[in-house]
N, C-alpha and C. Protein backbone atom coordinates (compact mmCIF):
# COMPACT_ATOMS: atom_id res chain seq x y z
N UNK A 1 138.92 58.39 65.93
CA UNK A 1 137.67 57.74 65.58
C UNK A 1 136.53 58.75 65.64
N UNK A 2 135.25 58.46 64.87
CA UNK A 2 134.69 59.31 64.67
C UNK A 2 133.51 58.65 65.32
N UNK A 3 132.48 59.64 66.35
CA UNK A 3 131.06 59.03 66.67
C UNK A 3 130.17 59.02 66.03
N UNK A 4 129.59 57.87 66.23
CA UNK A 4 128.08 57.58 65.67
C UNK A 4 127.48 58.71 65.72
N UNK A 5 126.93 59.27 64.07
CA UNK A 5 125.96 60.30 64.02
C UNK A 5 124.80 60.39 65.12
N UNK A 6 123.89 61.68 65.32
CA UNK A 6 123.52 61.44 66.54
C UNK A 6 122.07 61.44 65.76
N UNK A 7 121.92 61.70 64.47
CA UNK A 7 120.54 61.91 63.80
C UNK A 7 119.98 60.49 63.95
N UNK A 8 120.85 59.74 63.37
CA UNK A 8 120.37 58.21 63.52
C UNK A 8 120.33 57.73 64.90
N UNK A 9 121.21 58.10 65.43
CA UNK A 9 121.10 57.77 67.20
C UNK A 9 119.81 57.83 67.65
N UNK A 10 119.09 59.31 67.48
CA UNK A 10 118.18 59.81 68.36
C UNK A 10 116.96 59.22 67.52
N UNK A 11 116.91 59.09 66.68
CA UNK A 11 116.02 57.90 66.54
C UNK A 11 115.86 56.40 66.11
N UNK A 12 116.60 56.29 66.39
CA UNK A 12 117.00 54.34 67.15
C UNK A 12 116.60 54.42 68.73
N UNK A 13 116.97 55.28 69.39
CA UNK A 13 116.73 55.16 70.98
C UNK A 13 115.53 55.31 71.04
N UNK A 14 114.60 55.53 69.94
CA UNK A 14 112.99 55.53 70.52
C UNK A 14 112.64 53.75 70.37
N UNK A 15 113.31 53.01 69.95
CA UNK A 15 113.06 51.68 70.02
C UNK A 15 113.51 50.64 70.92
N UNK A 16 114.34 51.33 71.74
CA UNK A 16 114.90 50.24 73.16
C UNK A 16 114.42 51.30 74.72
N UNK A 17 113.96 50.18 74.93
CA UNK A 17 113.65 50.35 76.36
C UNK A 17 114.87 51.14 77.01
N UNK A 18 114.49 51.89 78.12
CA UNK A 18 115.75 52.16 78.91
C UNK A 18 116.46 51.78 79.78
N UNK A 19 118.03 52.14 79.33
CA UNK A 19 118.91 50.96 80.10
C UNK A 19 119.00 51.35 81.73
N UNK A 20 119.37 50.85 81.94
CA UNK A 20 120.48 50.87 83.80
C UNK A 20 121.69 51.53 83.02
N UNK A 21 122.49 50.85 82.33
CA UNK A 21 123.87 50.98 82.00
C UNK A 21 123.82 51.19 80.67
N UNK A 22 124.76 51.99 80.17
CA UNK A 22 124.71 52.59 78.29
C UNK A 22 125.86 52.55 77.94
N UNK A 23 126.54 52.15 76.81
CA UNK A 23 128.38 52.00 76.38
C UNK A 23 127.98 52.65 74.95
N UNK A 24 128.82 53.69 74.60
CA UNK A 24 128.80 54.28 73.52
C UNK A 24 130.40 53.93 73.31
N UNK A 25 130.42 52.80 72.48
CA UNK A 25 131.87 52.45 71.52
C UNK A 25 132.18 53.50 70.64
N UNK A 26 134.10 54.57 70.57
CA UNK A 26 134.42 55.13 69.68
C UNK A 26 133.08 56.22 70.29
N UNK A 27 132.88 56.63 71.20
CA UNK A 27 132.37 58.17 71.80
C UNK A 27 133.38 59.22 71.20
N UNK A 28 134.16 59.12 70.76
CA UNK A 28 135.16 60.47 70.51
C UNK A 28 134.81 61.36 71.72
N UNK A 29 134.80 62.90 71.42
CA UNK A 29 134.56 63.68 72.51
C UNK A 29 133.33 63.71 72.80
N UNK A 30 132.93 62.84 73.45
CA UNK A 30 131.23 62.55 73.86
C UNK A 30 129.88 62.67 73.78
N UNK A 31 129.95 63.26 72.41
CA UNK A 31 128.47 63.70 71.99
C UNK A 31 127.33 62.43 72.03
N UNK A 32 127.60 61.37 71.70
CA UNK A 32 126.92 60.18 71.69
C UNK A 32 126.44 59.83 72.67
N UNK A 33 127.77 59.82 74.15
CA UNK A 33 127.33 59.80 75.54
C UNK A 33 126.17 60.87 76.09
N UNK A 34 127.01 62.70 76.14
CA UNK A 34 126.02 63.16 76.26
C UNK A 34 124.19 63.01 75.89
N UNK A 35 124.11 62.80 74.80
CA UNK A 35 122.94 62.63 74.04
C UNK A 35 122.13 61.14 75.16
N UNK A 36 122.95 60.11 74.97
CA UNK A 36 122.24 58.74 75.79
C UNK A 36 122.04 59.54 77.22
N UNK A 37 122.85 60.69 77.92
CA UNK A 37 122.25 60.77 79.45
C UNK A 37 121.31 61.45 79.64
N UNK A 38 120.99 62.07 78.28
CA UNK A 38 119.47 63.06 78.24
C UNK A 38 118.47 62.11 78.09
N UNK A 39 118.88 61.59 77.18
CA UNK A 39 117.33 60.62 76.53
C UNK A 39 117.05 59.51 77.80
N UNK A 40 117.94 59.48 78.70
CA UNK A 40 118.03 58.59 79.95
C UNK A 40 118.46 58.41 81.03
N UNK A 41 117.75 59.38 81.92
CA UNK A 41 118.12 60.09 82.95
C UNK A 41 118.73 59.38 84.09
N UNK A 42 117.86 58.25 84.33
CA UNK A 42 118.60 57.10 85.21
C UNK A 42 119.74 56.31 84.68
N UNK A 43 119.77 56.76 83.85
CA UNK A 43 121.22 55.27 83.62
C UNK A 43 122.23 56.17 83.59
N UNK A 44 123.00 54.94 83.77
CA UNK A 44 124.84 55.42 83.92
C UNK A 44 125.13 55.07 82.50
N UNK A 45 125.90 55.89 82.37
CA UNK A 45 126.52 56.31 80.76
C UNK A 45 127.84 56.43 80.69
N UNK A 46 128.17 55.32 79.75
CA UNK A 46 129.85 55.31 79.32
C UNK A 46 130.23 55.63 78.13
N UNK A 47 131.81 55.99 77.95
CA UNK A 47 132.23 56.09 76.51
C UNK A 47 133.11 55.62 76.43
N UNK A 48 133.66 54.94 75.58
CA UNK A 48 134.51 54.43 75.02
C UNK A 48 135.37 54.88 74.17
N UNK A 49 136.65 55.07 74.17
CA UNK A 49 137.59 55.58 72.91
C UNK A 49 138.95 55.04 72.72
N UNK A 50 139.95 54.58 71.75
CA UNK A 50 140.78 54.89 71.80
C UNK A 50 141.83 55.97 71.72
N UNK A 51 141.51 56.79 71.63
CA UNK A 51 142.07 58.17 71.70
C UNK A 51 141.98 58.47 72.82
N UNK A 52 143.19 59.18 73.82
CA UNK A 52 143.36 59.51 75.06
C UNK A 52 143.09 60.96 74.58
N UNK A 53 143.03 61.40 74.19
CA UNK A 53 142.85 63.28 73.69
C UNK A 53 141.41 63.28 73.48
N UNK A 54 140.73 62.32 73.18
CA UNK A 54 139.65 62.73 73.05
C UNK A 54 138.72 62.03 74.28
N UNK A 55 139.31 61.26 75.01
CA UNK A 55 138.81 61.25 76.09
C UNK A 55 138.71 62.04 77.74
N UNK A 56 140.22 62.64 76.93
CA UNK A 56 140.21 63.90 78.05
C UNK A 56 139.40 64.88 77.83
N UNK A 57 138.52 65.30 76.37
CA UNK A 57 138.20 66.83 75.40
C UNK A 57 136.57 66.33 76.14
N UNK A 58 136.13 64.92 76.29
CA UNK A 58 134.78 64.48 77.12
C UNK A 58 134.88 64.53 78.10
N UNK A 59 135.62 64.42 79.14
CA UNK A 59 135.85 64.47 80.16
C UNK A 59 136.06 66.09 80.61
N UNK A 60 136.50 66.88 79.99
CA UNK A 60 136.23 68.06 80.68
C UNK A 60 134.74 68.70 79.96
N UNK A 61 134.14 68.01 79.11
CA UNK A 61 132.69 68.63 78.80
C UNK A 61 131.88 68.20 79.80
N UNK A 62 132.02 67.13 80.69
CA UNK A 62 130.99 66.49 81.76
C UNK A 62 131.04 67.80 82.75
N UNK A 63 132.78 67.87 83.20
CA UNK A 63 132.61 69.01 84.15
C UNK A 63 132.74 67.68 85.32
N UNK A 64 131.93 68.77 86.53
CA UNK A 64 131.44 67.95 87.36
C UNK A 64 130.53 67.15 87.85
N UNK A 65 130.41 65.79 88.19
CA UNK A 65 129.18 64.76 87.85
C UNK A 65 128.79 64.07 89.05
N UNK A 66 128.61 64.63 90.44
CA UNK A 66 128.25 64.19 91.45
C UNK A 66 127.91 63.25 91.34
N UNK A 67 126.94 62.81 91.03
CA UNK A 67 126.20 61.46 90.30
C UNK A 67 127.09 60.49 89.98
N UNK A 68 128.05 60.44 89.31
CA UNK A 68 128.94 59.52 88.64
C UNK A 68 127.53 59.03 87.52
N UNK A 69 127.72 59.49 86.70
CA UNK A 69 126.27 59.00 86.19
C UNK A 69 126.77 58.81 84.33
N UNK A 70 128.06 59.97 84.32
CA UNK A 70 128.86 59.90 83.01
C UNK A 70 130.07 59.34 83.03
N UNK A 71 130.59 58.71 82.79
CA UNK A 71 132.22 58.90 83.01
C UNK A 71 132.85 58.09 81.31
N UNK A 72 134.05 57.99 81.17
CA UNK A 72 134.82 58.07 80.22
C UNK A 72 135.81 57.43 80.43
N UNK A 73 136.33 56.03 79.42
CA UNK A 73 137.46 55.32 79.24
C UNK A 73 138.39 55.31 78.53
N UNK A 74 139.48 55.08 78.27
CA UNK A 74 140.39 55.40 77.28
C UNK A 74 140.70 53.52 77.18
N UNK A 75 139.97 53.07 75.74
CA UNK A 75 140.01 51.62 75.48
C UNK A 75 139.72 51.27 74.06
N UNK A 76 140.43 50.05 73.36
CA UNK A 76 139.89 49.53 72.27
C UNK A 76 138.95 48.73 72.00
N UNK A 77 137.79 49.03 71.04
CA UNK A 77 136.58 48.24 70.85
C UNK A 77 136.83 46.65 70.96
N UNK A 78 138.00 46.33 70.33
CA UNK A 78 137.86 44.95 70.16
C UNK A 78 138.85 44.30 72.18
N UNK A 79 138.28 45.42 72.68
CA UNK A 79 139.00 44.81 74.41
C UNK A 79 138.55 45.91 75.19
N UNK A 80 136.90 45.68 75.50
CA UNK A 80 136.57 46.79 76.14
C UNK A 80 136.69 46.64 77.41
N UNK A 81 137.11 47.82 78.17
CA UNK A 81 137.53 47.73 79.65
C UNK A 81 136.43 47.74 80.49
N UNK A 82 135.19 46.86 80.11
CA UNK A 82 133.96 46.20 81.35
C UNK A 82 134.09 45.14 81.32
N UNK A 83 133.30 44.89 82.19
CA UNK A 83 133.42 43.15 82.39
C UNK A 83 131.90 42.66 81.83
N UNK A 84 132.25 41.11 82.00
CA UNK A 84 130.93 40.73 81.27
C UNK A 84 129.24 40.90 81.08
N UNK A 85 128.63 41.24 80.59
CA UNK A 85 127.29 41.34 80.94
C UNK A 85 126.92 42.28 81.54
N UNK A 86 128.17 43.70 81.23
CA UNK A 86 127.81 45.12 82.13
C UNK A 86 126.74 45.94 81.79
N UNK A 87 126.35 45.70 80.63
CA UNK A 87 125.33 46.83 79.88
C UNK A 87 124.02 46.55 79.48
N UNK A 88 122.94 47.47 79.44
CA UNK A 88 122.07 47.03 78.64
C UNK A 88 121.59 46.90 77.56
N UNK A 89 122.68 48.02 77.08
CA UNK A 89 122.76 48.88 75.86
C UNK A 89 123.79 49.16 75.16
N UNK A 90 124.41 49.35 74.16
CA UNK A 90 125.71 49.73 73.36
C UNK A 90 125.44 49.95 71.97
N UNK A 91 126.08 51.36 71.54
CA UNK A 91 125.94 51.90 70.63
C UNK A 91 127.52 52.11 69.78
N UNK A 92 127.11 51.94 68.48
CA UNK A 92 128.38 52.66 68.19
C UNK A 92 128.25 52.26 66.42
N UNK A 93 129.38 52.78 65.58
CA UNK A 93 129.40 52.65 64.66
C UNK A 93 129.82 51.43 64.05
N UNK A 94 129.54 50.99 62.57
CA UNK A 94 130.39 49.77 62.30
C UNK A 94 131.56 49.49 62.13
N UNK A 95 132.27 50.62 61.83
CA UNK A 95 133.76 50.61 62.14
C UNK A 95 134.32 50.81 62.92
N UNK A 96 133.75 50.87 64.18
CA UNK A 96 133.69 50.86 65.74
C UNK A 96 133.81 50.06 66.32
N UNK A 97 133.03 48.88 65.92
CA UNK A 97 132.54 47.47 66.79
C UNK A 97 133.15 46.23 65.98
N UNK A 98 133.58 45.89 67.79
CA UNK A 98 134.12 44.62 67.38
C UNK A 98 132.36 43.70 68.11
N UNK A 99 132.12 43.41 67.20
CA UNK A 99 130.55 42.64 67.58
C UNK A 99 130.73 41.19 68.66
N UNK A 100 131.83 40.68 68.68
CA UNK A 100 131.99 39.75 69.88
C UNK A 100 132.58 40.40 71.09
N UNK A 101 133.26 41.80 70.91
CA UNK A 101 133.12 42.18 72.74
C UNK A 101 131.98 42.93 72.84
N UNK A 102 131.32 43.37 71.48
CA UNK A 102 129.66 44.01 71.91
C UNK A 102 129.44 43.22 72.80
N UNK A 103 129.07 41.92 72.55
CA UNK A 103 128.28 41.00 72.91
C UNK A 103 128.71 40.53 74.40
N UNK A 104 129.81 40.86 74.08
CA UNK A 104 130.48 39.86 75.99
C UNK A 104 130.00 41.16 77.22
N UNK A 105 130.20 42.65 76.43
CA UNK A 105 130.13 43.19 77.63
C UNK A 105 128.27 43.58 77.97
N UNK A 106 127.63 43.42 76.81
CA UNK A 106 126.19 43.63 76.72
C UNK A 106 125.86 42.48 77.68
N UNK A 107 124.40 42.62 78.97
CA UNK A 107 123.84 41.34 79.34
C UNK A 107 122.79 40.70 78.02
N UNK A 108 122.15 39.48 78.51
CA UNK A 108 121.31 38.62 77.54
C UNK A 108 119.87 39.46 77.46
N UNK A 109 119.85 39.48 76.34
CA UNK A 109 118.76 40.46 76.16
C UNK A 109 119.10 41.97 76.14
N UNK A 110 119.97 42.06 75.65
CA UNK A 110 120.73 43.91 75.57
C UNK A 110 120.37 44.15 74.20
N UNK A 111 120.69 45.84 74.09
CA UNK A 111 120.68 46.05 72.58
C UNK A 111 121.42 46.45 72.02
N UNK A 112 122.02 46.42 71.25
CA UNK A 112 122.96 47.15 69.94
C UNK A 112 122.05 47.94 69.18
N UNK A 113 122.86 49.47 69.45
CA UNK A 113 122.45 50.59 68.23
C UNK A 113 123.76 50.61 67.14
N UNK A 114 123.29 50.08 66.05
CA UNK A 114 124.93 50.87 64.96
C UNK A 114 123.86 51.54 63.89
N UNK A 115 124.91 52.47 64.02
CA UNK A 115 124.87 53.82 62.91
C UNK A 115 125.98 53.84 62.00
N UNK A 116 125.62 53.02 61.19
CA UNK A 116 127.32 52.62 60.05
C UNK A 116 127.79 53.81 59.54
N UNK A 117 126.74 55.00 59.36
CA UNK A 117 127.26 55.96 58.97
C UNK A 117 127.55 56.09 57.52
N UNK A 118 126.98 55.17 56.62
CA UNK A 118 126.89 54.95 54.80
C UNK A 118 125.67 56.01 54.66
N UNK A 119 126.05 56.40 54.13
CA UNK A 119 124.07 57.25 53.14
C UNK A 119 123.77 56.14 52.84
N UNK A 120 122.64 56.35 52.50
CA UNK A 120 121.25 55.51 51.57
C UNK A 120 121.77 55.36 50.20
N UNK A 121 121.64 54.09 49.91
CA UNK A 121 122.07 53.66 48.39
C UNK A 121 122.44 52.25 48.32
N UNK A 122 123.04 51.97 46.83
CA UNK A 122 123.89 50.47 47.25
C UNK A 122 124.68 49.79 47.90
N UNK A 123 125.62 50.93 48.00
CA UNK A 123 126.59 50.39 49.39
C UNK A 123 126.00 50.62 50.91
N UNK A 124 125.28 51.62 51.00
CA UNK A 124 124.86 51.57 52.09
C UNK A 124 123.61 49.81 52.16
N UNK A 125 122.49 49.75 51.29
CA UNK A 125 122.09 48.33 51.57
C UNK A 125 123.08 47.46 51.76
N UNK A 126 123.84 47.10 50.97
CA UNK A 126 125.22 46.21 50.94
C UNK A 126 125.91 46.31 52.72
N UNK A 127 126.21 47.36 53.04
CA UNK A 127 126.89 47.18 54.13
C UNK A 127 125.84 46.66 55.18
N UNK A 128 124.74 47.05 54.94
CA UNK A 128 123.10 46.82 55.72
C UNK A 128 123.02 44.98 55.85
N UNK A 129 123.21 44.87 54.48
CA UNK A 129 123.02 42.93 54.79
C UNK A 129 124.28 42.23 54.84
N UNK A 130 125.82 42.44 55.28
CA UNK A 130 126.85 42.60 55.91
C UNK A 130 126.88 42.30 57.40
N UNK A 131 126.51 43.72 57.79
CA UNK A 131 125.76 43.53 58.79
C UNK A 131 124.91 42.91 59.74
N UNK A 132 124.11 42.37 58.84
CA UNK A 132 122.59 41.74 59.38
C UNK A 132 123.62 40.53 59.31
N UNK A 133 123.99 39.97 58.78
CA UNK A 133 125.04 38.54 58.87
C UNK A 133 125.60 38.50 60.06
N UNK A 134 126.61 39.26 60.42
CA UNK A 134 127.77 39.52 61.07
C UNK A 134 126.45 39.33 62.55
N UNK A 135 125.25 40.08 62.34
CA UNK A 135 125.01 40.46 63.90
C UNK A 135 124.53 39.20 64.13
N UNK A 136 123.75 38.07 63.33
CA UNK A 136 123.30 36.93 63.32
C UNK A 136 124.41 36.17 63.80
N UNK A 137 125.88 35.86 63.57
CA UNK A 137 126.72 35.37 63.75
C UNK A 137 127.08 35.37 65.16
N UNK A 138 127.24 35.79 65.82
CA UNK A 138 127.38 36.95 67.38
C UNK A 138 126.25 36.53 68.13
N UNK A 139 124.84 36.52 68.02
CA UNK A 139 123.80 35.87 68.66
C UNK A 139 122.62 37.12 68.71
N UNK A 140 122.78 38.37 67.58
CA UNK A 140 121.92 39.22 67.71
C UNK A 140 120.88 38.64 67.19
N UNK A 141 119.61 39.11 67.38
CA UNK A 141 119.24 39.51 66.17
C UNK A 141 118.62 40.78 66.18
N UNK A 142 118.30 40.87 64.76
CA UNK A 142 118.06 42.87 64.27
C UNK A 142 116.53 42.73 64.14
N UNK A 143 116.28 43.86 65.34
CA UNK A 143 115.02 44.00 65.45
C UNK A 143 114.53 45.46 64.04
N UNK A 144 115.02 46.04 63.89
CA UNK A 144 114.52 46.93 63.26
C UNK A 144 115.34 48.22 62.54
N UNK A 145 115.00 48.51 61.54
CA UNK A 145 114.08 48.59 60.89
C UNK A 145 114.03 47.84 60.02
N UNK A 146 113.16 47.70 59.14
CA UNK A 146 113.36 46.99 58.00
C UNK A 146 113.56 47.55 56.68
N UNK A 147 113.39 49.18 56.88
CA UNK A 147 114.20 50.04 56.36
C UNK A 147 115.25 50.67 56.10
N UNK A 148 115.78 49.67 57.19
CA UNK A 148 117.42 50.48 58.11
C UNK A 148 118.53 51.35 57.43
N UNK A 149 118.38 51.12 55.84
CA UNK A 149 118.94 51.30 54.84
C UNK A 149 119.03 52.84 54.61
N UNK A 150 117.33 52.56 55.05
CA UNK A 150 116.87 54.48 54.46
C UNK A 150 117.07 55.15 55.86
N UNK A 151 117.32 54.81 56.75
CA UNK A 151 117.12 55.23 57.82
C UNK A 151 119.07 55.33 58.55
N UNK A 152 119.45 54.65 58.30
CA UNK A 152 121.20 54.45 58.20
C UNK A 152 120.93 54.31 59.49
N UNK A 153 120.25 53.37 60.86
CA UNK A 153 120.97 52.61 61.63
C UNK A 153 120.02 51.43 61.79
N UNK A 154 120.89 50.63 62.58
CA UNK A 154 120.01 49.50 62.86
C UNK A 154 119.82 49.13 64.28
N UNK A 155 118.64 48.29 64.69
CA UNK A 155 118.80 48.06 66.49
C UNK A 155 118.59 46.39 66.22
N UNK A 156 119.57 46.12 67.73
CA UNK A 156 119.62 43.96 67.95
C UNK A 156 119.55 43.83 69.20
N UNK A 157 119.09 43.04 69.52
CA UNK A 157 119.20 42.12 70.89
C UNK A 157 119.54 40.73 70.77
N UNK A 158 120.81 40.68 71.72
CA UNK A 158 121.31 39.95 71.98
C UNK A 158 120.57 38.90 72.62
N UNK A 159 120.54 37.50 72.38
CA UNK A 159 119.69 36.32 72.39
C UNK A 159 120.27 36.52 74.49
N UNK A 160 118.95 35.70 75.16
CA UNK A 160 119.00 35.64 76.23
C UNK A 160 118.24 36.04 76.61
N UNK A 161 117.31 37.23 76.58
CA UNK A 161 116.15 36.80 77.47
C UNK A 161 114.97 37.99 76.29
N UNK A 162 113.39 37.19 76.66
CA UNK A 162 111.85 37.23 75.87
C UNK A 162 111.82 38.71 76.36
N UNK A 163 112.53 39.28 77.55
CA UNK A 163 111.85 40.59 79.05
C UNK A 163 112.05 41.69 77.83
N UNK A 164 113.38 41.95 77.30
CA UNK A 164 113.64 42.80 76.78
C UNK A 164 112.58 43.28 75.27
N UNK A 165 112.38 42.10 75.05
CA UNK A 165 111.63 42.08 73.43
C UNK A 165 110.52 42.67 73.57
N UNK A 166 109.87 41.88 74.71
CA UNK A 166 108.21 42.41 74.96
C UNK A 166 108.21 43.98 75.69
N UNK A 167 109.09 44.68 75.90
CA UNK A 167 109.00 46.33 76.17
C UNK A 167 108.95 46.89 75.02
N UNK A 168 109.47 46.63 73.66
CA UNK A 168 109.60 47.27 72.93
C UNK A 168 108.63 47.34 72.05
């Protein structure tokens, strides 16, 4: 699996508050993770992969992490190995996410970053209002952009609480 580009990443994360807890779904060898523990020094940062090779290739880029502040799972999107309501945050691509364990392991009021990873064009809008369905379905909704198209990611919060909306 391949990670969410980090161009679109790094600017989607200027629109969510910062988490406690971060899940980067399909992290491959952890660039996605790395990137969320810079932009967010206090939170604990996870990755997600099914690939055991590439969770070992992140796992020796952390090194050593006194902190426990990074660490790395070897799991499938659609059965992620947290429990409910662990995160504040979760990122990942659309062919990444299964959008109902987004949702189980995100708390109320969390956000979803996806970076579908389409260029700008028709299929990329097309997969854009796809999307915007799918996240409506699940209990997101998509805060932004309203460009998202030109911009190739999108950000949601998960219905449950006003706290999260009004930081942003």
């Amino acid at each position: 699996m391949r990670a969410p580009p980090l161009t679109p990443l790094a600017a989607a994360v200027l629109h969510v508050p910062a988490p406690e807890r971060a899940l980067a779904i399909g992290c491959g060898e952890g660039d996605a993770v790395l990137f969320l523990a810079r932009e967010f020094p206090s939170a604990r940062v996870r990755g997600v992969d099914s690939s055991a090779a590439s969770i070992r290739a992140a796992t020796e880029r952390v090194g050593l992490d006194p902190e426990g502040r990074v660490a790395f799972k070897a799991g499938a999107a659609r059965r992620l190995p947290y429990p409910n309501g662990f995160f504040d945050l979760a990122v990942g691509a659309c062919h990444q996410l299964d959008l109902a364990e987004a949702a189980r392991v995100l708390r109320p009021g969390g956000h979803l970053i996806v970076a579908p990873g389409r260029p700008p064009g028709l299929r990329g809008r097309l997969a854009f209002a796809l999307l915007r369905r799918r996240l409506l379905a699940r209990g997101f909704s998509p805060l932004l952009p309203p460009d998202a198209e030109e911009r190739n990611f999108l950000v949601a919060r998960l219905a449950g609480s006003d706290r999260a909306a009004a930081s942003i």
